[in-house]
C-alpha atoms as a PDB file:
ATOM      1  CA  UNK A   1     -24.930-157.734  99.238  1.00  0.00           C
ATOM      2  CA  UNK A   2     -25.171-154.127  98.319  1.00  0.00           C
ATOM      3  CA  UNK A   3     -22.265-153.599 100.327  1.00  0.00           C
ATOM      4  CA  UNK A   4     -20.332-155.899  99.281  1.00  0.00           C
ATOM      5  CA  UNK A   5     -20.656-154.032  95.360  1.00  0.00           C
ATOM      6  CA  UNK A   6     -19.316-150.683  97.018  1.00  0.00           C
ATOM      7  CA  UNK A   7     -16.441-152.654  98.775  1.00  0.00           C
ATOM      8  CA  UNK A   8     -14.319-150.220 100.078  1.00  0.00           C
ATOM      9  CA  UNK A   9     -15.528-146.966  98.447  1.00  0.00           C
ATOM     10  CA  UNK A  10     -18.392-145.423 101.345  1.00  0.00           C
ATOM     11  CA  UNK A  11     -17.343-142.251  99.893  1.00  0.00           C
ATOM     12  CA  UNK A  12     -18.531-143.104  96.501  1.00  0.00           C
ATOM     13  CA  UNK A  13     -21.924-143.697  97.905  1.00  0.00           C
ATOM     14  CA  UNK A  14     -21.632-140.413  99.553  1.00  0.00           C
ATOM     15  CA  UNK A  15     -20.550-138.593  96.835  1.00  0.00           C
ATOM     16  CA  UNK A  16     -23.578-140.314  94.253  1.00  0.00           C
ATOM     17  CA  UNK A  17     -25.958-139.294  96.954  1.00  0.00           C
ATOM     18  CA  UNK A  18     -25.389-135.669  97.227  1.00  0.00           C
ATOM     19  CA  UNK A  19     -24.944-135.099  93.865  1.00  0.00           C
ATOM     20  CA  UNK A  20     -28.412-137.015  93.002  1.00  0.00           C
ATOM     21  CA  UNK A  21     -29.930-136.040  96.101  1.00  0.00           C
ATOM     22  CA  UNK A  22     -29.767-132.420  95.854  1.00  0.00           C
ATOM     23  CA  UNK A  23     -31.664-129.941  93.973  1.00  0.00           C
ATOM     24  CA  UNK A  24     -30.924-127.376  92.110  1.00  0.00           C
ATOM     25  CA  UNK A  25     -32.198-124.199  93.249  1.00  0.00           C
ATOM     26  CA  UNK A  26     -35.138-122.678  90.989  1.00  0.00           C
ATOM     27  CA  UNK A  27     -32.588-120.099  89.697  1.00  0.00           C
ATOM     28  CA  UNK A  28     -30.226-123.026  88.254  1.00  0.00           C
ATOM     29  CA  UNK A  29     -32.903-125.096  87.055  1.00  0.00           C
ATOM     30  CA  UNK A  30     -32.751-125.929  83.494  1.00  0.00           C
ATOM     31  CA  UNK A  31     -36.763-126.737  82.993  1.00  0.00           C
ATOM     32  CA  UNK A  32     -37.920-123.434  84.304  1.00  0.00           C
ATOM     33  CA  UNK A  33     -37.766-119.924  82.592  1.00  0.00           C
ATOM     34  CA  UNK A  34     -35.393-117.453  84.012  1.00  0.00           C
ATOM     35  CA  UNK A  35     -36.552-113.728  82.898  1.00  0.00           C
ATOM     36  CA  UNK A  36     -33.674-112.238  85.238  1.00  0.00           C
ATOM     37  CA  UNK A  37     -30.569-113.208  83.037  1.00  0.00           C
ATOM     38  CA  UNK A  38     -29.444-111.726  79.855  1.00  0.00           C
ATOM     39  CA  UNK A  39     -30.523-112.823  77.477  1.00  0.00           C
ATOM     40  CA  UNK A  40     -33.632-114.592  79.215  1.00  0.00           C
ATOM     41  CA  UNK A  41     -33.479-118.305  79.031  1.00  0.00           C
ATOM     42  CA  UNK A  42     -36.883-119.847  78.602  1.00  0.00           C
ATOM     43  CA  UNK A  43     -36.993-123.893  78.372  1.00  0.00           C
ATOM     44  CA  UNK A  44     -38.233-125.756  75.145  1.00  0.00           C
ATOM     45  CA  UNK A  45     -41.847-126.156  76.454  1.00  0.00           C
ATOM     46  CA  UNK A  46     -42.529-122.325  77.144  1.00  0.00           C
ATOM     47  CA  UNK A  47     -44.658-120.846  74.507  1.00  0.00           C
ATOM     48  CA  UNK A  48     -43.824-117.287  72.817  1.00  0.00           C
ATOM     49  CA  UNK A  49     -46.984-115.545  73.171  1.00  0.00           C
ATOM     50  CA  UNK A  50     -45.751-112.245  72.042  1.00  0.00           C
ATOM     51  CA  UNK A  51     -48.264-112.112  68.649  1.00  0.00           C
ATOM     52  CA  UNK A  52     -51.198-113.227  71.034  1.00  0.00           C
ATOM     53  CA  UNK A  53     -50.328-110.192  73.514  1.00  0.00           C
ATOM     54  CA  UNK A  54     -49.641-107.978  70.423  1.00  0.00           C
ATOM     55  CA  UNK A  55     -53.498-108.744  68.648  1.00  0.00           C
ATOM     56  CA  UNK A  56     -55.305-108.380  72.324  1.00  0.00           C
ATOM     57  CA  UNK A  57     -53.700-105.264  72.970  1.00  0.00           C
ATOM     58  CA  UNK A  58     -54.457-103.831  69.466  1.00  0.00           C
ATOM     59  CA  UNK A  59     -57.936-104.641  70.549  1.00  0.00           C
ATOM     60  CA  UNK A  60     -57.838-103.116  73.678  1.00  0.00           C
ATOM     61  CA  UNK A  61     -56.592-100.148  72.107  1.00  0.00           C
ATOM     62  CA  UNK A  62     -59.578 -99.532  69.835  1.00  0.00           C
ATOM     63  CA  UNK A  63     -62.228-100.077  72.268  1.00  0.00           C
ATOM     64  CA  UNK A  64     -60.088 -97.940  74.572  1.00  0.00           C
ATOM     65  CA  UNK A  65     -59.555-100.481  77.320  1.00  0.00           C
ATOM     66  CA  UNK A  66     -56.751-100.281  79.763  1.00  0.00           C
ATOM     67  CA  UNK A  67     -56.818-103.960  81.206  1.00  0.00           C
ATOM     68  CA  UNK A  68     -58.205-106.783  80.219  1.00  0.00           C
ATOM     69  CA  UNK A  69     -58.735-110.007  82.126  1.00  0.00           C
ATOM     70  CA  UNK A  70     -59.277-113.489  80.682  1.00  0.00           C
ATOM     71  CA  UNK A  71     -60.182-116.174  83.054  1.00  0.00           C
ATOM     72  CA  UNK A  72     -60.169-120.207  83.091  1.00  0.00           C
ATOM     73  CA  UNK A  73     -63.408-120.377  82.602  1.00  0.00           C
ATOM     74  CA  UNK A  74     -65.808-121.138  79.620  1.00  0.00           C
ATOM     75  CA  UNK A  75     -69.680-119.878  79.214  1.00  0.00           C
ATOM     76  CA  UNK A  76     -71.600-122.608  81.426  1.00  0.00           C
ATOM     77  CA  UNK A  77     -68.376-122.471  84.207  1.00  0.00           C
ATOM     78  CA  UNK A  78     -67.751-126.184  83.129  1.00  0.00           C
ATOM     79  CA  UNK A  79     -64.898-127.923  85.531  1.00  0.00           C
ATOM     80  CA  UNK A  80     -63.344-129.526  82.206  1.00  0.00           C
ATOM     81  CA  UNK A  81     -63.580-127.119  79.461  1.00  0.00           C
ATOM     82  CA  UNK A  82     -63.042-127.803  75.819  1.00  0.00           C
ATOM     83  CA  UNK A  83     -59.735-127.127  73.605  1.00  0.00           C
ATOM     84  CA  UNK A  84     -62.252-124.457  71.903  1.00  0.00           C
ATOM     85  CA  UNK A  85     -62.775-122.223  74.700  1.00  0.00           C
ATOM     86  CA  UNK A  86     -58.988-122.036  77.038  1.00  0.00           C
ATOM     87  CA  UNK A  87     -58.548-118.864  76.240  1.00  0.00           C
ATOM     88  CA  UNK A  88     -56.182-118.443  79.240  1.00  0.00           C
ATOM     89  CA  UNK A  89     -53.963-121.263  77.745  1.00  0.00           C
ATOM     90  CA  UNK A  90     -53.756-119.634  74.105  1.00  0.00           C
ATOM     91  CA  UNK A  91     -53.175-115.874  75.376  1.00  0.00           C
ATOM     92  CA  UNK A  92     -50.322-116.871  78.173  1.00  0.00           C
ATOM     93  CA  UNK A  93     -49.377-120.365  77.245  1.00  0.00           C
ATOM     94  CA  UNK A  94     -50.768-121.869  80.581  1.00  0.00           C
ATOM     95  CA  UNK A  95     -52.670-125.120  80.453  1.00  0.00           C
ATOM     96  CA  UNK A  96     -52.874-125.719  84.104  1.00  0.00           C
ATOM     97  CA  UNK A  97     -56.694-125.519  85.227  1.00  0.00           C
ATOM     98  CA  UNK A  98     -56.528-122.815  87.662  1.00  0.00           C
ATOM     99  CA  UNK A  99     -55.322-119.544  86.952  1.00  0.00           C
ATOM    100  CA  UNK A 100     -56.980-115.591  86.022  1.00  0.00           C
ATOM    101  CA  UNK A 101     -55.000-113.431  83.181  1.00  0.00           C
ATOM    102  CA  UNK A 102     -54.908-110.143  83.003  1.00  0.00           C
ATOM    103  CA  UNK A 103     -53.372-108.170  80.445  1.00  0.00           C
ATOM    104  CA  UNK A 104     -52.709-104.146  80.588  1.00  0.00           C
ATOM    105  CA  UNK A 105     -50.969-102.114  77.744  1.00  0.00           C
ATOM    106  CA  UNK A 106     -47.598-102.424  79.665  1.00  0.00           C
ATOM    107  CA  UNK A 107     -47.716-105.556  81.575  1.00  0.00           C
ATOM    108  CA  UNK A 108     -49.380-108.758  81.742  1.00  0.00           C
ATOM    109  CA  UNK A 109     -50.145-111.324  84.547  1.00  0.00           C
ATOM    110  CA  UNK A 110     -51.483-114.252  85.707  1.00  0.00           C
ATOM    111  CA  UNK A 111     -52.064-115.713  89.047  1.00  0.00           C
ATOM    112  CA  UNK A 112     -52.385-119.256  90.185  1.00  0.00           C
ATOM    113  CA  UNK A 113     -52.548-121.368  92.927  1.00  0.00           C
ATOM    114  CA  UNK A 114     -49.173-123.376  94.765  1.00  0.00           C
ATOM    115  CA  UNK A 115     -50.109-126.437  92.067  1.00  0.00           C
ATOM    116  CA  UNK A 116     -49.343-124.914  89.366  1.00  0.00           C
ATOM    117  CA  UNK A 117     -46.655-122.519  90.139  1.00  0.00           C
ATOM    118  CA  UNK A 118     -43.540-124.470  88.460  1.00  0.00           C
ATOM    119  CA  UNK A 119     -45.892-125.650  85.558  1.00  0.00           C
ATOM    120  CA  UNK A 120     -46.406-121.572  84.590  1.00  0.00           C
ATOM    121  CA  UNK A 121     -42.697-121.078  84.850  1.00  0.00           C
ATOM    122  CA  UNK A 122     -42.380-124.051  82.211  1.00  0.00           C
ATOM    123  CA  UNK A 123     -44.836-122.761  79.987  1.00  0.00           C
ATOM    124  CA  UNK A 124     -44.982-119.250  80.028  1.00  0.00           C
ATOM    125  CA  UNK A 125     -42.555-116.991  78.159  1.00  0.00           C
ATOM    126  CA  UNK A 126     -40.810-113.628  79.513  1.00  0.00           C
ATOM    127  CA  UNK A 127     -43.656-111.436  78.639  1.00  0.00           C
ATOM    128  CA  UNK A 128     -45.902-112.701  81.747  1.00  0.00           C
ATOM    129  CA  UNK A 129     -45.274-111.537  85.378  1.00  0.00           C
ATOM    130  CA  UNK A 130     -46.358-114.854  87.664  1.00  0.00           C
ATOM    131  CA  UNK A 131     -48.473-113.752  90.572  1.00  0.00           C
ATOM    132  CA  UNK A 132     -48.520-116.559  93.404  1.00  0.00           C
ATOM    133  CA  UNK A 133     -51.566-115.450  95.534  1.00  0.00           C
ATOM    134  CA  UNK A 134     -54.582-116.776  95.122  1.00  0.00           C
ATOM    135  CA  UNK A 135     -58.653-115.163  94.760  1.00  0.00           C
ATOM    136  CA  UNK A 136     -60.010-112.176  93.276  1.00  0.00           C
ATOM    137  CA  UNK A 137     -59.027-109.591  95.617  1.00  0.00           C
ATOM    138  CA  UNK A 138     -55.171-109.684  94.705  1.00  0.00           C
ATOM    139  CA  UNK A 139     -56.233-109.274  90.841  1.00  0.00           C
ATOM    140  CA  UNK A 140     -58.177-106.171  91.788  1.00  0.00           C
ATOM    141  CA  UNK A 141     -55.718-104.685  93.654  1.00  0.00           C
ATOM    142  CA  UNK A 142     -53.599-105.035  91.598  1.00  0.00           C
ATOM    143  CA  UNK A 143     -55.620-103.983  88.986  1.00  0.00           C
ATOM    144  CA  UNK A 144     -56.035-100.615  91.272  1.00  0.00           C
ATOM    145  CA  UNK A 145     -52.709-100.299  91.505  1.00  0.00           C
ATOM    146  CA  UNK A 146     -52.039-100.730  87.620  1.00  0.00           C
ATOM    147  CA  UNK A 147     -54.672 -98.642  85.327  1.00  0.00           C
ATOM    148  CA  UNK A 148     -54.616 -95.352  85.763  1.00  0.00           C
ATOM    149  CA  UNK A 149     -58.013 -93.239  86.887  1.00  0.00           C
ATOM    150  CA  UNK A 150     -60.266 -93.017  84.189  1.00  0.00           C
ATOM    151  CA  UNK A 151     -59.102 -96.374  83.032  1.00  0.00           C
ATOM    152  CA  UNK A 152     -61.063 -99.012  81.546  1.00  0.00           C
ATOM    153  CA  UNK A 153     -61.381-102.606  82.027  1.00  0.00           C
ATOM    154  CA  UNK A 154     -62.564-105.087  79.565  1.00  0.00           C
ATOM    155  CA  UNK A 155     -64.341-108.670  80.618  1.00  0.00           C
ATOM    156  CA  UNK A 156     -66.429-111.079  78.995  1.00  0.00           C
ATOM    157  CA  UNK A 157     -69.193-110.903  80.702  1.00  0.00           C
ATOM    158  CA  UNK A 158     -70.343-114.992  79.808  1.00  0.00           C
ATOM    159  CA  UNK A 159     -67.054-116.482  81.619  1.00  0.00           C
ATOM    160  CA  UNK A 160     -68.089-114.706  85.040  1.00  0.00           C
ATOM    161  CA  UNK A 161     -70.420-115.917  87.633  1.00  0.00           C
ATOM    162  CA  UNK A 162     -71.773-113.359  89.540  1.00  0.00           C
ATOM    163  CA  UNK A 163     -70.805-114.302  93.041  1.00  0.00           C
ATOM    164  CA  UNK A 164     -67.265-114.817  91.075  1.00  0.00           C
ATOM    165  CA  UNK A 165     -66.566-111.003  90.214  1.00  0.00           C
ATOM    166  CA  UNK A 166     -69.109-108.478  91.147  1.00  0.00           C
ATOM    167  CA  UNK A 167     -67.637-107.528  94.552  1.00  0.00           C
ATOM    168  CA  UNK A 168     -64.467-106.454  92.895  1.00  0.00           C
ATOM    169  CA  UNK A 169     -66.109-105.342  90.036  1.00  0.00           C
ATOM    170  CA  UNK A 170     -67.703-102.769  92.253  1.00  0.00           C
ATOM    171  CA  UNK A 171     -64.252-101.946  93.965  1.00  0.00           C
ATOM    172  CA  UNK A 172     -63.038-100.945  90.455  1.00  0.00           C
ATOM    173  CA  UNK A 173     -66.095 -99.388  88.834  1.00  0.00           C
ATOM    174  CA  UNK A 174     -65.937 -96.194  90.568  1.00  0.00           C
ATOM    175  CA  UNK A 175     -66.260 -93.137  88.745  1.00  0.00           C
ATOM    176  CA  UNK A 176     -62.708 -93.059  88.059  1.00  0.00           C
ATOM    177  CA  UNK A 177     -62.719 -96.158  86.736  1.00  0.00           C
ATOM    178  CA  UNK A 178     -65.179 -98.239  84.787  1.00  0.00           C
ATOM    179  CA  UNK A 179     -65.506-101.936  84.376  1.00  0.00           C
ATOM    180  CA  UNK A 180     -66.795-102.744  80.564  1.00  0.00           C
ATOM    181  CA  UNK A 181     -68.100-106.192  79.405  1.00  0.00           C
ATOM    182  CA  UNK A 182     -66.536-106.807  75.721  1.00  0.00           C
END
């Protein structure tokens, strides 16, 4: 019966099919931000987080921190944590439940898993580099390869397990560098 609606026309069908069929490349997409274009565009649901980046780093600077990571964690490592304590969410805009922020005086970044990839592009704004590896040892390296020698790194020391951070932490605290819980 179908075919009987679209007669004569296969080439309608064709036509409707590759134009619904296809998508648009990430760089066309209308629901994702794109930082690379002048001015950037960044869909309705991304979040300006500019006056969040602006306070932490005013912090950083008068405790003399060069980095500072935030994590998706809360102070008992709960797997559902409460509006009061997504920190992560309020400094980049990210809700999605896995992800590590860090934030330097000249950059910030966050990296999360494959999930969550186009969900960060929706909801975070231009001021956030998106880093799609997963685990600790891509933060620190690039942590290593970010804050100069001498450099400080600030962590709350509640939202990390042990087994979570202290590895890396000991890649970073050398004596050139020094990891600081504030």
């Amino acid at each position: 019966m179908a075919l009987a609606h679209w007669g004569g026309h296969p080439w309608l069908v064709l036509l409707c099919a590759c134009a619904w069929g296809h998508p648009k490349s990430l760089d066309q997409r209308e629901d994702v931000r794109n930082c690379s274009v002048s001015p950037p565009y960044l869909p309705v649901t991304a979040v300006n987080t500019t006056a969040q980046l602006t306070a932490l780093r005013q912090q950083m600077y008068t405790q003399n921190l060069s980095a500072y990571i935030v994590p998706d964690t809360d102070a008992h490592m709960s797997e559902y944590i409460g509006e009061y304590d997504q920190r992560r969410a309020w400094i980049t805009g990210f809700t999605g439940s896995a992800g590590v922020a860090v934030v330097t005086m000249g950059k910030a970044s966050l990296w999360t898993d494959s999930r969550y990839w186009t969900q960060a592009e929706r909801q975070m704004d231009c001021n956030w580099e998106l880093h799609k590896e997963v685990g600790t040892t891509p933060v620190v390296t690039w942590l290593l390869t970010e804050i100069p020698v001498g450099a400080r790194v600030g962590v709350d020391p509640f939202l990390f397990s042990i087994s979570m951070f202290f590895p890396q932490f000991l890649c970073v605290s050398t004596p050139a560098r020094e990891t600081r819980p504030r």
